[in-house]
N, C-alpha and C. Protein backbone atom coordinates (compact mmCIF):
# COMPACT_ATOMS: atom_id res chain seq x y z
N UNK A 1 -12.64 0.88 -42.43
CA UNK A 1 -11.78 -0.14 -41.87
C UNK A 1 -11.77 -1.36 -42.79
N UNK A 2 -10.64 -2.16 -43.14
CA UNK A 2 -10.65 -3.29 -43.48
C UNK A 2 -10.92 -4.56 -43.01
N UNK A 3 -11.12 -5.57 -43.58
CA UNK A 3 -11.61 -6.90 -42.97
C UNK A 3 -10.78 -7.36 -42.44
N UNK A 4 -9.35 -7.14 -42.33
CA UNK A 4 -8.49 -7.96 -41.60
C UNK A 4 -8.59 -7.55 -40.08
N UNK A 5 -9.04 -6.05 -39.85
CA UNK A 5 -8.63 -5.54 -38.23
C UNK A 5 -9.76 -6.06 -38.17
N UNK A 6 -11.00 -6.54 -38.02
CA UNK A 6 -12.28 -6.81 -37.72
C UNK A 6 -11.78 -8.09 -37.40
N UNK A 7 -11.21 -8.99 -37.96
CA UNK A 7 -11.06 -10.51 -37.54
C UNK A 7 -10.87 -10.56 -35.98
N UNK A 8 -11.99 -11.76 -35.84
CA UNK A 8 -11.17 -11.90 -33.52
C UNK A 8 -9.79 -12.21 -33.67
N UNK A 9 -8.90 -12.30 -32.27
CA UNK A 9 -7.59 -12.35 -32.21
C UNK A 9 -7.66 -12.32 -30.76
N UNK A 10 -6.93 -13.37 -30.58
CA UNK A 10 -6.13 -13.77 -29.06
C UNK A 10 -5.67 -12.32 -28.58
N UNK A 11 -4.83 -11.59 -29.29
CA UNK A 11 -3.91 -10.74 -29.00
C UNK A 11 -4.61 -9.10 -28.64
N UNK A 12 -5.14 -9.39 -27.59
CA UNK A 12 -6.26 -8.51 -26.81
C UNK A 12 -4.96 -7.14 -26.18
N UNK A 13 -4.56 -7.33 -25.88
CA UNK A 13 -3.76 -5.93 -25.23
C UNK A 13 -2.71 -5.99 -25.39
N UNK A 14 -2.59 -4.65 -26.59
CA UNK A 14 -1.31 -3.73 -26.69
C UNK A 14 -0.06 -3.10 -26.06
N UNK A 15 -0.51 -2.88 -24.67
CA UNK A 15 0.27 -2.83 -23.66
C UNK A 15 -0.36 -2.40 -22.36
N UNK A 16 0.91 -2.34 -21.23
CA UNK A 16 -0.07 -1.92 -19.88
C UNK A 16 1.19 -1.58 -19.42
N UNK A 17 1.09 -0.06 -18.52
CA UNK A 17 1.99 0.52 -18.18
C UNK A 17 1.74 0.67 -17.00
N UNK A 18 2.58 1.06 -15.90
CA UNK A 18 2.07 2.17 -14.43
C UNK A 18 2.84 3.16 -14.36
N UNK A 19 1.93 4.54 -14.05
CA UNK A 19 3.01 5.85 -13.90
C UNK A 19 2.52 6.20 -12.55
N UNK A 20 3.87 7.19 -12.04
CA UNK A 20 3.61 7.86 -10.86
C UNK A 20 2.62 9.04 -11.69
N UNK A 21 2.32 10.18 -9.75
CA UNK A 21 1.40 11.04 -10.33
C UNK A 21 1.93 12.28 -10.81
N UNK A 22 3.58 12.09 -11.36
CA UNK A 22 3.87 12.90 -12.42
C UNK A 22 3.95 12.62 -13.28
N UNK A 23 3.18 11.53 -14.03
CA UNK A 23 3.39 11.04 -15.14
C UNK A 23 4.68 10.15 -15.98
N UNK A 24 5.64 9.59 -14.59
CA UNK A 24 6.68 9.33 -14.89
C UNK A 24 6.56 7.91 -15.02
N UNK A 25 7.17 7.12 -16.44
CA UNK A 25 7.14 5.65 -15.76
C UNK A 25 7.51 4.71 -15.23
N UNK A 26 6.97 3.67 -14.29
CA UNK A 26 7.56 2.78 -13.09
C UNK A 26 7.94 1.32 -14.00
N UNK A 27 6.55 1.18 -14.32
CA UNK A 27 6.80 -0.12 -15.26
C UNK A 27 5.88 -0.49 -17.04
N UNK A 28 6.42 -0.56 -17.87
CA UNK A 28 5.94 -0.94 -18.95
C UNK A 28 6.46 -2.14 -19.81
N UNK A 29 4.50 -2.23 -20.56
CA UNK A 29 5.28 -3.54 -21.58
C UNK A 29 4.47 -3.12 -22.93
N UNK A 30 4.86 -3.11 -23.86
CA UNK A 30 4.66 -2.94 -25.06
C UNK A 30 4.47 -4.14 -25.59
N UNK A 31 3.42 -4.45 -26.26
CA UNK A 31 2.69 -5.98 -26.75
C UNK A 31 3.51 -6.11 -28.77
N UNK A 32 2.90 -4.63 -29.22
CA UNK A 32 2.63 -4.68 -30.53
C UNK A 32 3.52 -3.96 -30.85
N UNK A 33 4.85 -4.30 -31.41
CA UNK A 33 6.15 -3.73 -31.81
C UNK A 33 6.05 -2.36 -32.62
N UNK A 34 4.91 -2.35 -33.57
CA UNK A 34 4.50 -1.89 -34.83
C UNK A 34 3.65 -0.35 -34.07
N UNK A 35 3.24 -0.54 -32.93
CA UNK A 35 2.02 0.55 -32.33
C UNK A 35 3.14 1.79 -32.46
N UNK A 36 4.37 1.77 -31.19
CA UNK A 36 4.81 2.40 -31.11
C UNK A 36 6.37 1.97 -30.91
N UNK A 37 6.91 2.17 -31.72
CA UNK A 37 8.23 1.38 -32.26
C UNK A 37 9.75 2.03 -31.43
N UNK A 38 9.53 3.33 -30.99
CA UNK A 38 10.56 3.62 -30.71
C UNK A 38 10.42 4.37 -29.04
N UNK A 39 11.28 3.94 -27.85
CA UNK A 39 10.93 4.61 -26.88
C UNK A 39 10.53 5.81 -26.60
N UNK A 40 10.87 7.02 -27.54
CA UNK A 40 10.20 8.04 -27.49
C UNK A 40 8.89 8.32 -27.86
N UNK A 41 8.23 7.29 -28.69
CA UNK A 41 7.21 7.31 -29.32
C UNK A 41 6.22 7.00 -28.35
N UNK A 42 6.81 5.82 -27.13
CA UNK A 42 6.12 5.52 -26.23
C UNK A 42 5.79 6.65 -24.77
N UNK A 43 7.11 7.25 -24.41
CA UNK A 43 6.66 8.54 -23.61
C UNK A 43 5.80 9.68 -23.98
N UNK A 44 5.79 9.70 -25.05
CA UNK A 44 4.91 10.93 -26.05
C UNK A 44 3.51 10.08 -25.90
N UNK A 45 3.01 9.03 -25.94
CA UNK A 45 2.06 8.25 -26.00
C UNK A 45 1.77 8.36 -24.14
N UNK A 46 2.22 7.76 -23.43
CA UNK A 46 1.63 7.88 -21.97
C UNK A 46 1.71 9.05 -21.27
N UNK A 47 2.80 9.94 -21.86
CA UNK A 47 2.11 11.37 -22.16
C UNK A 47 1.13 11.86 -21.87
N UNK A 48 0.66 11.84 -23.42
CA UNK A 48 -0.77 12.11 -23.37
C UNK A 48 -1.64 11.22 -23.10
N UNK A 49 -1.58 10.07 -22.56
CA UNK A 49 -2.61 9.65 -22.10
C UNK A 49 -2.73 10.12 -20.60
N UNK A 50 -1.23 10.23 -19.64
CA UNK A 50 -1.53 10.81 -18.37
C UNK A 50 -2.04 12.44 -18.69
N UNK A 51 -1.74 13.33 -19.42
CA UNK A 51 -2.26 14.20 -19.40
C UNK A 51 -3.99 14.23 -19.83
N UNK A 52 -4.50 13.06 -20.13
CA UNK A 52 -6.40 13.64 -20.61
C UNK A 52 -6.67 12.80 -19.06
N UNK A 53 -6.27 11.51 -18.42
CA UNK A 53 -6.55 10.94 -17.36
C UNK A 53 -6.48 11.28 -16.00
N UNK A 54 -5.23 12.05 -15.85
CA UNK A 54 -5.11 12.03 -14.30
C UNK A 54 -6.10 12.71 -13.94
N UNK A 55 -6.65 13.48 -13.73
CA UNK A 55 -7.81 14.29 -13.35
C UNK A 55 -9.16 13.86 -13.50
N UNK A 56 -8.91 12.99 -14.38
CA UNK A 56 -10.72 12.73 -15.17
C UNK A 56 -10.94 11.39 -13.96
N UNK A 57 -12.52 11.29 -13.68
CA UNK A 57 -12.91 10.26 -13.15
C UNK A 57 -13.43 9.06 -13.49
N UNK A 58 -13.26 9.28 -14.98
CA UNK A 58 -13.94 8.13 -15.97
C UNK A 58 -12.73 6.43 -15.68
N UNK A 59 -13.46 5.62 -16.10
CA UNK A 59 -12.44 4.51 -16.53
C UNK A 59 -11.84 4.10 -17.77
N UNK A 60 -12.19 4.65 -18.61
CA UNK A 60 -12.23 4.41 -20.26
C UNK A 60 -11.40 5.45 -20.72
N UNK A 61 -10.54 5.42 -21.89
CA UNK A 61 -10.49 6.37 -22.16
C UNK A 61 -10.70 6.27 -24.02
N UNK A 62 -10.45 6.93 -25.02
CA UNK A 62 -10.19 6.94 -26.17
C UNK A 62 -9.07 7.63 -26.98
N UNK A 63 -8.21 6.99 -27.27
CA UNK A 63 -7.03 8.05 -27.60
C UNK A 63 -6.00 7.46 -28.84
N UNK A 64 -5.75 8.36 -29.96
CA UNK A 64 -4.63 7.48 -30.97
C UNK A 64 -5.31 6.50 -31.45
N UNK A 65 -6.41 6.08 -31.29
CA UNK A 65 -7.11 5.04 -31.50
C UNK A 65 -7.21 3.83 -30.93
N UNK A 66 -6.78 4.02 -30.07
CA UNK A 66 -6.38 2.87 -29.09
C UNK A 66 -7.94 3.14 -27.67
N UNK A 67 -7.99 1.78 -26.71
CA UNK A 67 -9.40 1.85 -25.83
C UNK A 67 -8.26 2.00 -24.44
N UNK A 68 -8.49 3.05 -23.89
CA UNK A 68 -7.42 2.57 -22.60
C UNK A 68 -8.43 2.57 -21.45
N UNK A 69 -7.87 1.73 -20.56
CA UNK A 69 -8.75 1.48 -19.37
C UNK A 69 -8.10 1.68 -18.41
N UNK A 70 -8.27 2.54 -17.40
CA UNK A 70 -7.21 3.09 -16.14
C UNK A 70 -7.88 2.68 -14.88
N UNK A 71 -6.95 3.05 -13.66
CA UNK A 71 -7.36 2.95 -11.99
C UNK A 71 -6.26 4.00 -11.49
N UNK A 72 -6.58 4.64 -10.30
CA UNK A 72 -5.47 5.42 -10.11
C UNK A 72 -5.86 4.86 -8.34
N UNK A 73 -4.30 5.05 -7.39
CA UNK A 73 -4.22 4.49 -6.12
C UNK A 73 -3.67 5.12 -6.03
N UNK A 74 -3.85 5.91 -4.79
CA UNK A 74 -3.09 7.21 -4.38
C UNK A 74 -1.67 7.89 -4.83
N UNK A 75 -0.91 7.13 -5.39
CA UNK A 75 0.14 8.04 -6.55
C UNK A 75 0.60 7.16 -7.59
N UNK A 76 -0.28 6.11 -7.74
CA UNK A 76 -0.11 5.19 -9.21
C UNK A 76 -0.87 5.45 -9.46
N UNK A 77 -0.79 5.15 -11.12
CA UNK A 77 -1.73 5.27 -12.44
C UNK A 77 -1.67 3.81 -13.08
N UNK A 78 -2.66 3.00 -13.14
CA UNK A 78 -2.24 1.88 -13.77
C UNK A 78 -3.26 1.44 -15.08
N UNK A 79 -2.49 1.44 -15.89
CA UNK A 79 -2.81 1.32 -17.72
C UNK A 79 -3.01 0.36 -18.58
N UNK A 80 -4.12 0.00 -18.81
CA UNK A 80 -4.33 -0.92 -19.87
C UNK A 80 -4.41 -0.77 -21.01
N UNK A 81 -4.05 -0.69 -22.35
CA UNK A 81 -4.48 -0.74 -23.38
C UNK A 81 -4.35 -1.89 -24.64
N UNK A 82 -5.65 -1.51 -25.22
CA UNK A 82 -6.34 -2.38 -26.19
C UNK A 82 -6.46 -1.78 -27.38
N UNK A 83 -6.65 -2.05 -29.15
CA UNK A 83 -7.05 -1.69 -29.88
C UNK A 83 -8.25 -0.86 -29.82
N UNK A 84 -8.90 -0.07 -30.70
CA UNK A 84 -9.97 0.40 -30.98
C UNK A 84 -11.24 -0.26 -31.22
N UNK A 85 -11.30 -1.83 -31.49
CA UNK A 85 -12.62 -1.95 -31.33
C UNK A 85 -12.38 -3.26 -30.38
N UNK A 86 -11.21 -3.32 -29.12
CA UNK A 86 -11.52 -4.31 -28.31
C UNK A 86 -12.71 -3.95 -27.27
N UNK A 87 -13.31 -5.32 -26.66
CA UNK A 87 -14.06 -4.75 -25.69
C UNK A 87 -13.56 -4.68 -24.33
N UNK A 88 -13.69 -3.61 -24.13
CA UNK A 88 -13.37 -2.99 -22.59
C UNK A 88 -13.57 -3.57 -21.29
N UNK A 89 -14.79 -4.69 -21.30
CA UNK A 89 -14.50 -5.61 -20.13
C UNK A 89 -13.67 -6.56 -19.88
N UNK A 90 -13.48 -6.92 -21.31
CA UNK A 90 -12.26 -7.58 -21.37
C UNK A 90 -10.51 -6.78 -20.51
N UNK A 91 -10.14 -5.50 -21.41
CA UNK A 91 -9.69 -4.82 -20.75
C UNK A 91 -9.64 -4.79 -19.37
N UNK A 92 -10.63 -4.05 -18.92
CA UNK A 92 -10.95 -4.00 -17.44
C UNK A 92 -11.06 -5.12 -16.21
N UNK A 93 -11.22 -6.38 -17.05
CA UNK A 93 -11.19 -7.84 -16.36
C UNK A 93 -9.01 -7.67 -16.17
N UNK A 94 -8.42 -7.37 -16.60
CA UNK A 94 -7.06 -7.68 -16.75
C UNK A 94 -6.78 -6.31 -15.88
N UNK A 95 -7.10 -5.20 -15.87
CA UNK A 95 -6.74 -4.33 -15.08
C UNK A 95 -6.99 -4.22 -13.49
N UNK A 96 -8.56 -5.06 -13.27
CA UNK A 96 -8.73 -5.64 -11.59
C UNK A 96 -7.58 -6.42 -11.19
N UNK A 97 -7.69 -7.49 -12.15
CA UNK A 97 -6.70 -8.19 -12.20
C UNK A 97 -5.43 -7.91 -11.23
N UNK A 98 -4.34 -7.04 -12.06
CA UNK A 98 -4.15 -6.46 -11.92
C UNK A 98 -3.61 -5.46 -10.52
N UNK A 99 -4.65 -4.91 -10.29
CA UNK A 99 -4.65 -4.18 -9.32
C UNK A 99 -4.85 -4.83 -8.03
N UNK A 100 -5.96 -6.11 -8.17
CA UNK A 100 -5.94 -6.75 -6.79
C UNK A 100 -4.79 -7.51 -6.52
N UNK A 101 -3.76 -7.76 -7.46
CA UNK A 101 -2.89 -8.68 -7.21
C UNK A 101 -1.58 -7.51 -6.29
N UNK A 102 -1.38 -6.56 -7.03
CA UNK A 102 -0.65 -5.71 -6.34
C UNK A 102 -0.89 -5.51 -5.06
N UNK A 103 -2.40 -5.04 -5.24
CA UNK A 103 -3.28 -4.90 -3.77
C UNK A 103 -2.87 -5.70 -2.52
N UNK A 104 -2.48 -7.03 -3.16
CA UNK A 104 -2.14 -8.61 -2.45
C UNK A 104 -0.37 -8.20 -2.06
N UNK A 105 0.30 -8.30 -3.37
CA UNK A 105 1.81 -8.47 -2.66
C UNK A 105 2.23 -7.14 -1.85
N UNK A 106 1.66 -5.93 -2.26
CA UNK A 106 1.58 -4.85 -1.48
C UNK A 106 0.90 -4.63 -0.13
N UNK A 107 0.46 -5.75 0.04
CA UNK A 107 -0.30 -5.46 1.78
C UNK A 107 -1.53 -4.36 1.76
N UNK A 108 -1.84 -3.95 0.57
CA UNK A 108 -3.05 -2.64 0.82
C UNK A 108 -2.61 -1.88 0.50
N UNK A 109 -1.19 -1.61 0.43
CA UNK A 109 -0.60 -0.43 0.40
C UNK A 109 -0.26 0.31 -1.18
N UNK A 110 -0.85 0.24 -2.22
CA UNK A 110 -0.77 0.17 -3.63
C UNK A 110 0.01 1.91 -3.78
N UNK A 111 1.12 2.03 -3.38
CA UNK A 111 1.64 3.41 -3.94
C UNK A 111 3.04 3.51 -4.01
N UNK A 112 3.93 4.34 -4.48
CA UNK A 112 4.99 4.80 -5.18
C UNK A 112 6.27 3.67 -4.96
N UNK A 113 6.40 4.14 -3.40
CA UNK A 113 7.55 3.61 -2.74
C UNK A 113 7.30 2.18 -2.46
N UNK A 114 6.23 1.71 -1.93
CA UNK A 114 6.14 0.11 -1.97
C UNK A 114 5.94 -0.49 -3.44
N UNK A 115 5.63 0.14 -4.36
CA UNK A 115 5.84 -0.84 -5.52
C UNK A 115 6.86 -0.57 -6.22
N UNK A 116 7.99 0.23 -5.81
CA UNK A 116 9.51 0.22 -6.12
C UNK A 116 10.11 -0.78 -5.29
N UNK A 117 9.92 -1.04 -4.27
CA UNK A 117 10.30 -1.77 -3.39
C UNK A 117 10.00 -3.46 -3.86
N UNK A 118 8.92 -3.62 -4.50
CA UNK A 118 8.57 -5.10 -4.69
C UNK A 118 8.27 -5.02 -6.34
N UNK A 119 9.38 -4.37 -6.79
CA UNK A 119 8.85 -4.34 -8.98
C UNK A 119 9.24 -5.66 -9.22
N UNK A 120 10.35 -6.14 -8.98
CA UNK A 120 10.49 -7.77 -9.14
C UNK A 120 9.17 -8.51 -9.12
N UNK A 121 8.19 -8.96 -8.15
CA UNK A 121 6.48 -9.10 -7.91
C UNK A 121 5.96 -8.55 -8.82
N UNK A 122 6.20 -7.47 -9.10
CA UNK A 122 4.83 -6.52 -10.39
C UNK A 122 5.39 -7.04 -11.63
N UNK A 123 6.33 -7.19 -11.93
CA UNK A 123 6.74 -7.57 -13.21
C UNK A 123 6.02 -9.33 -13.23
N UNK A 124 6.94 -10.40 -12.51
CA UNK A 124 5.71 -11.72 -12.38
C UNK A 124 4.42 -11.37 -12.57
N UNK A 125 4.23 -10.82 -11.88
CA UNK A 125 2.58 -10.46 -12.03
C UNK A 125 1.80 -9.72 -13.38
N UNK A 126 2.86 -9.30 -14.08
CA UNK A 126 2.45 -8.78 -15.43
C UNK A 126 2.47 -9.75 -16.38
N UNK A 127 3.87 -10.43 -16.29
CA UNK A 127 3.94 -11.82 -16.87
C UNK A 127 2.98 -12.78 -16.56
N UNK A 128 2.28 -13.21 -15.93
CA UNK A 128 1.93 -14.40 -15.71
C UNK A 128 0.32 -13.90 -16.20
N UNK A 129 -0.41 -12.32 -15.86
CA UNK A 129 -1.55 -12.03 -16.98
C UNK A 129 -1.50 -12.48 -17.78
N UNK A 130 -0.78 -11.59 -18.91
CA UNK A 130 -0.10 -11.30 -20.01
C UNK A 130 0.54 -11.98 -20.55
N UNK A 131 0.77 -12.37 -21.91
CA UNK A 131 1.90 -13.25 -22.27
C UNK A 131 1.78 -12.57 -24.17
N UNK A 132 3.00 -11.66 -24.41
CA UNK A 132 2.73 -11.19 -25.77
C UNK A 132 1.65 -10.79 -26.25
N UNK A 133 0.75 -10.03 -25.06
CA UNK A 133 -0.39 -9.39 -25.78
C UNK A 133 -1.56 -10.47 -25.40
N UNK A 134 -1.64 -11.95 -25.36
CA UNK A 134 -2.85 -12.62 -25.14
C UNK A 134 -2.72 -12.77 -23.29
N UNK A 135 -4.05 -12.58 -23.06
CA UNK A 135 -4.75 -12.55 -21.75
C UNK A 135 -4.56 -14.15 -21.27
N UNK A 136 -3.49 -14.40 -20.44
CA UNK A 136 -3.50 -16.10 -20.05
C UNK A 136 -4.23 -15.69 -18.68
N UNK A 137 -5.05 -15.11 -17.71
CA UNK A 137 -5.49 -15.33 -16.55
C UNK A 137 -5.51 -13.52 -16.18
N UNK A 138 -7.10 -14.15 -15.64
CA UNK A 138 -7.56 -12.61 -15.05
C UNK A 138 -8.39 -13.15 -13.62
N UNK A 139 -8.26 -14.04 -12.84
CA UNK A 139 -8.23 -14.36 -12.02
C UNK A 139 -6.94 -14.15 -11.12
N UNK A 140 -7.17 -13.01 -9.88
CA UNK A 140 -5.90 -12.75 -9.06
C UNK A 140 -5.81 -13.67 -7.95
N UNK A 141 -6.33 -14.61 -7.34
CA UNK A 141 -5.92 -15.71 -6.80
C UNK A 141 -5.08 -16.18 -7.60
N UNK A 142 -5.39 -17.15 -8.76
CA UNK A 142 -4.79 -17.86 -9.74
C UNK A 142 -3.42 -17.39 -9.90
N UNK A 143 -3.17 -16.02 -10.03
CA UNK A 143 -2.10 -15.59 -10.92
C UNK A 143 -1.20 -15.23 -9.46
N UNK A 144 -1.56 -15.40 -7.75
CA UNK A 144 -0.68 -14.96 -7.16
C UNK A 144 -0.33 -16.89 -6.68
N UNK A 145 -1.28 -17.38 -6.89
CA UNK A 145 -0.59 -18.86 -6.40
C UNK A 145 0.53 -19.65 -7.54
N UNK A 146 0.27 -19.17 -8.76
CA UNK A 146 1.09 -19.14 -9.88
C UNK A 146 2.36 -18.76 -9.67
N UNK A 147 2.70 -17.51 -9.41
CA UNK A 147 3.72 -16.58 -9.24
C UNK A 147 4.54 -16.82 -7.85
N UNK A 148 3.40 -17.61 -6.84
CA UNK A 148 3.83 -17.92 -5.41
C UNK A 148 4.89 -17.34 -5.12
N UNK A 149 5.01 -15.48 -4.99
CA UNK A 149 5.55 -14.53 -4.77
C UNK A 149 5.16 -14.57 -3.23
N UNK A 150 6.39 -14.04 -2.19
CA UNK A 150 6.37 -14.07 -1.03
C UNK A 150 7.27 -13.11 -1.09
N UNK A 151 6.48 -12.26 0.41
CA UNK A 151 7.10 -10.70 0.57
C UNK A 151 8.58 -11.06 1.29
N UNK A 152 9.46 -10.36 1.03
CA UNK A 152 11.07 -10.35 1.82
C UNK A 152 11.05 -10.23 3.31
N UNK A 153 9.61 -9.41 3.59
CA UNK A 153 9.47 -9.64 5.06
C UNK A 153 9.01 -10.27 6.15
N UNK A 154 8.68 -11.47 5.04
CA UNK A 154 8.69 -12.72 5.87
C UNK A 154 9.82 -13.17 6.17
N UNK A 155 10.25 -13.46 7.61
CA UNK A 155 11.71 -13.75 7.82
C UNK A 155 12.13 -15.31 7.56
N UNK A 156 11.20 -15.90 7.43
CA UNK A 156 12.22 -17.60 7.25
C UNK A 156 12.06 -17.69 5.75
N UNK A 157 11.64 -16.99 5.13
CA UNK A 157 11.59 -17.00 3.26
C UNK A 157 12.37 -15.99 2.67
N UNK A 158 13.50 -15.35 2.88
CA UNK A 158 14.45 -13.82 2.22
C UNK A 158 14.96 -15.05 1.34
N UNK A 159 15.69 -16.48 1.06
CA UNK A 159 15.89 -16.30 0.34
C UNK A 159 15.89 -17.59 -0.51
N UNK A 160 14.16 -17.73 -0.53
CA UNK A 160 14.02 -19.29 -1.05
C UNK A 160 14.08 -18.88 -2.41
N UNK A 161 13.68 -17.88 -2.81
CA UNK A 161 14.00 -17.90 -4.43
C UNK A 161 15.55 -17.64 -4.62
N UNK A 162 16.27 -17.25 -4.19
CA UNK A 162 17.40 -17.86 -4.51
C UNK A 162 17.96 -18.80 -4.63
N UNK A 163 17.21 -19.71 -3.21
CA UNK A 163 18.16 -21.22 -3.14
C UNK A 163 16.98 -22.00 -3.93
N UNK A 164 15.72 -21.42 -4.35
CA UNK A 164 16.03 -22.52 -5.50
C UNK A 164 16.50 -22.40 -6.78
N UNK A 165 16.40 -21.36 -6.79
CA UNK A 165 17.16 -20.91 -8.59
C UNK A 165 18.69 -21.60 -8.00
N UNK A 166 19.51 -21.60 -7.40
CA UNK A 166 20.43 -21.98 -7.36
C UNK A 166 20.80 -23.26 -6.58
N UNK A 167 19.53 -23.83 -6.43
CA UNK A 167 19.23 -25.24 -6.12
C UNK A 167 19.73 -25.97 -4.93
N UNK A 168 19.93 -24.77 -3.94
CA UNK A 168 20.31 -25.34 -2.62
C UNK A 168 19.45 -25.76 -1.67
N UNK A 169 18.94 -27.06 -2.12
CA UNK A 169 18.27 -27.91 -1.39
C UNK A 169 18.29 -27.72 -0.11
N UNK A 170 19.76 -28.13 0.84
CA UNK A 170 20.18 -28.46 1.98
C UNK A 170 19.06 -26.76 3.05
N UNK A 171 19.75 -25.47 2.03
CA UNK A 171 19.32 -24.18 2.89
C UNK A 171 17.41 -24.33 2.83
N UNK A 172 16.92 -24.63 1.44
CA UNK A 172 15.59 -24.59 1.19
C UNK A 172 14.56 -25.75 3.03
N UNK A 173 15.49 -26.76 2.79
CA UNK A 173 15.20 -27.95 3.96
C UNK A 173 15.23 -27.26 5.83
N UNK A 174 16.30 -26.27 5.47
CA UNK A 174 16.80 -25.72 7.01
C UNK A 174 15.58 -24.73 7.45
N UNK A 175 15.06 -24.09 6.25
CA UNK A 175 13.99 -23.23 6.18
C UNK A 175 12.79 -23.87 6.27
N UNK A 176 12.30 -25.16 5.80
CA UNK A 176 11.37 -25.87 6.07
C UNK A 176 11.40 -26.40 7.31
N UNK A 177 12.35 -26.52 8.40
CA UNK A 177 12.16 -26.92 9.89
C UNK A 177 11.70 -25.65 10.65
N UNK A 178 12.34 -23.95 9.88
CA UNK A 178 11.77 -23.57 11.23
C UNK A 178 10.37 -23.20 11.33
N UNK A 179 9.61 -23.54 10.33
CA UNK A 179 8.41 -23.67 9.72
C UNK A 179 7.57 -24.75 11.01
């Protein structure tokens, strides 16, 4: 190895994906343009990583040279990966992460159909980890009061993120009385 990959670097994870338990994917982000450059390159890649994982009970994996760190919830697979000589708690600090936050906007319910239902939430929630590969927050309190994501089925909130992206005060105020 050369002295340059040995240098520390902010830029801790490569990417983090979630697949169903056919290996299909729900959501991905690719950190490092250069890893795997072309979308096919990337299905061939979680691929085989769902094919050595789904079955195995380990958390770690080693593959392509890359450190992947997994969790599986009754029909998600959810994926971290890091270079080859990152350390894995690191990893694994971002994958609780992670998972308890879903855990949170999902009600407990961490599987197929409810996190199709709320990917808008999982995506914030990837963002607000994550930011180009460096780890901004692995604290899941932090990152759900951040994101101050609220489920649709709360009925006096369907549609404060709209009225404020579109800055309708007057509706945001009508919603604060029946509060």
């Amino acid at each position: 190895m050369d002295s340059k990959s040995l240098e520390p670097s902010l830029y801790t994870v490569k990417a983090v994906f979630i697949l169903d338990n056919d290996g299909n994917r729900l959501l991905s982000k690719y950190y490092d343009p250069e890893l795997y450059p072309s979308m096919k390159d990337q299905r061939n890649f979680e691929k085989n990583i769902f094919n050595k994982t789904h079955k195995a009970d380990n958390e770690i994996a080693f593959l392509e040279g890359m450190t992947i760190v997994y969790k599986s919830s009754i029909d998600l697979f959810l994926y971290v990966v890091g270079s080859c000589q990152e350390n894995e708690l690191m990893l694994m600090s971002v994958l609780n992460c992670l998972f308890d936050c879903l855990n949170q906007i999902l009600r407990k319910n961490v599987e197929r159909r409810c996190f199709l239902e709320n990917m808008e939430g999982a995506f914030l929630i990837v963002d607000e980890i994550i930011d180009g590969g460096v780890i901004l927050e692995s604290d899941a309190q932090q990152v759900l009061q951040k994101v101050n994501y609220r489920l649709v089925s709360e009925p006096a909130y369907g549609f404060v993120l709209f009225d404020h992206i579109t800055g309708n005060l007057q509706a945001q105020t009508d919603k604060n009385q029946l509060l």
